[in-house]
Protein backbone atom coordinates (compact mmCIF):
# COMPACT_ATOMS: atom_id res chain seq x y z
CA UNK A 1 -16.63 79.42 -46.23
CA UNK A 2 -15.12 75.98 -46.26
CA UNK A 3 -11.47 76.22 -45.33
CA UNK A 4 -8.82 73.80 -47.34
CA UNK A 5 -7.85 70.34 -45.44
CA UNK A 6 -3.98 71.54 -45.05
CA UNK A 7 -5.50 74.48 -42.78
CA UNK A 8 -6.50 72.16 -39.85
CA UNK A 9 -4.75 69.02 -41.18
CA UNK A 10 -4.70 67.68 -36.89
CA UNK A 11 -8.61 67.24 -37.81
CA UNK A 12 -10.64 64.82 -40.37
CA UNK A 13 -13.81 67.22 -40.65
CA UNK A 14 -13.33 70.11 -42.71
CA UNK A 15 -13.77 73.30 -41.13
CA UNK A 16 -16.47 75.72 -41.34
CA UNK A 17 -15.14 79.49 -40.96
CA UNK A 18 -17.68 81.86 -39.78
CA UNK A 19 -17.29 85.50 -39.33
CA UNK A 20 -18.76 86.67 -36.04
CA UNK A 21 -18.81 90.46 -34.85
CA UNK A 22 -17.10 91.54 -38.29
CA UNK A 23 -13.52 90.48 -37.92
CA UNK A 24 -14.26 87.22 -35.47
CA UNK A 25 -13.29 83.74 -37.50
CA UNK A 26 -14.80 80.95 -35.47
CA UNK A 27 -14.14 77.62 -36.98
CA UNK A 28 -16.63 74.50 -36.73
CA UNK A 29 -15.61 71.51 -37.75
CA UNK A 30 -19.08 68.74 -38.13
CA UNK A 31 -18.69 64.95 -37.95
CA UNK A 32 -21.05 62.74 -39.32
CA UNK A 33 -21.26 61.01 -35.26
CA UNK A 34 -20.63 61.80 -31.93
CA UNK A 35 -17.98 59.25 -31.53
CA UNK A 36 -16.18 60.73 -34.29
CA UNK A 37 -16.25 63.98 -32.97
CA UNK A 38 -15.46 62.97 -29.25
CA UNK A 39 -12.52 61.23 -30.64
CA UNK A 40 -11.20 64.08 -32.53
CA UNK A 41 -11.74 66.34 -29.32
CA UNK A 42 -9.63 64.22 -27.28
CA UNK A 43 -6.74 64.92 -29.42
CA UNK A 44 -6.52 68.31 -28.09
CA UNK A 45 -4.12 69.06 -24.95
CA UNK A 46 -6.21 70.43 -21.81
CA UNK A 47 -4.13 73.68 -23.20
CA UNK A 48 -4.95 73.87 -26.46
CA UNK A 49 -1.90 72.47 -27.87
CA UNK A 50 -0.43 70.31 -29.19
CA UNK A 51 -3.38 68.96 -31.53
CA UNK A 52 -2.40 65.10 -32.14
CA UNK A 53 1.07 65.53 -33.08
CA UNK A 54 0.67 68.88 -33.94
CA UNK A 55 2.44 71.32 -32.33
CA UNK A 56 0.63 74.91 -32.91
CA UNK A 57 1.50 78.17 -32.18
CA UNK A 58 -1.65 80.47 -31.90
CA UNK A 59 -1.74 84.10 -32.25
CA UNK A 60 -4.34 84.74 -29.46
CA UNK A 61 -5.18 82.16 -26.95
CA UNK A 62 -7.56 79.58 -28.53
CA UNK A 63 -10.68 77.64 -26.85
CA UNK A 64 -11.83 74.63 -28.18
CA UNK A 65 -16.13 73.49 -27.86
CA UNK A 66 -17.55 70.77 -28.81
CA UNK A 67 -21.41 69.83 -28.87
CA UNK A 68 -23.45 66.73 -29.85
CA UNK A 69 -21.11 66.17 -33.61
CA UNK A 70 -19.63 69.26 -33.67
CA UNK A 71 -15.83 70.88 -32.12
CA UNK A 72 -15.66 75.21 -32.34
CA UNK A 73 -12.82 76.51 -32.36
CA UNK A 74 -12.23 80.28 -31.41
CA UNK A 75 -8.78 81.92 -31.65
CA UNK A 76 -9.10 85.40 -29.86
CA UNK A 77 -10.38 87.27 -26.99
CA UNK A 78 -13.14 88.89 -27.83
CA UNK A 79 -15.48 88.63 -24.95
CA UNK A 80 -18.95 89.05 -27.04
CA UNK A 81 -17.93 86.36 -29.00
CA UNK A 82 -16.54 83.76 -25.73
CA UNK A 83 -20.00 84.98 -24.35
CA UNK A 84 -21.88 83.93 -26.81
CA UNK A 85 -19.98 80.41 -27.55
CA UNK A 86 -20.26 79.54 -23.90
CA UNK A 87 -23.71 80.27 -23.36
CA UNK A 88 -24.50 77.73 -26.76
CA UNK A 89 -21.98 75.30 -26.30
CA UNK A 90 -21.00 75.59 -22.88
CA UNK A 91 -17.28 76.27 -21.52
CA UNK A 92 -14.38 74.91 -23.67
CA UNK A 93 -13.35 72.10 -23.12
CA UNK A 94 -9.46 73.22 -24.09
CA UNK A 95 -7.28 75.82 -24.64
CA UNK A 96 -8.09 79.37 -22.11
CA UNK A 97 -10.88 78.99 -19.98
């Protein structure tokens, strides 16, 4: 489903949740341009945070992805899931590699 604005507010595109492997939320967030979405990727620290000014916390070590007008984010570790991201959307380009 569509997550609320105030859940991601360090990004402009609302974000897709997706459940993967039955307890796996991946979030996508789509831009209506490339440039958009390359913009919004560069806000993201080579580590994953901050995000703009946003300082985060995660609970699991986060990778961000982006493609063509799109950035994934995965929080977690589940190796099916990183598998599967990687082979679509190639290695992230933030957070654990």
């Amino acid at each position: 489903g569509i997550q609320p604005p105030a859940s991601f507010p360090f990004f402009s595109a609302p974000a897709l949740r997706l459940i993967v492997n039955a307890d796996n939320n991946v979030h996508v967030f789509e831009y209506p341009n490339k440039t958009l979405a390359t913009a919004e990727a560069a806000k993201v620290a080579p580590a994953g945070t901050p995000v703009g000014s946003t300082q985060i916390t995660w609970v699991s070590p986060p990778r961000f992805y982006t493609k063509d007008t799109i950035i994934v984010l995965y929080v977690g570790t589940d190796a099916a899931v990183i598998g599967a991201l990687a082979a679509v959307l190639g290695p992230p380009f933030a957070g654990a590699k």
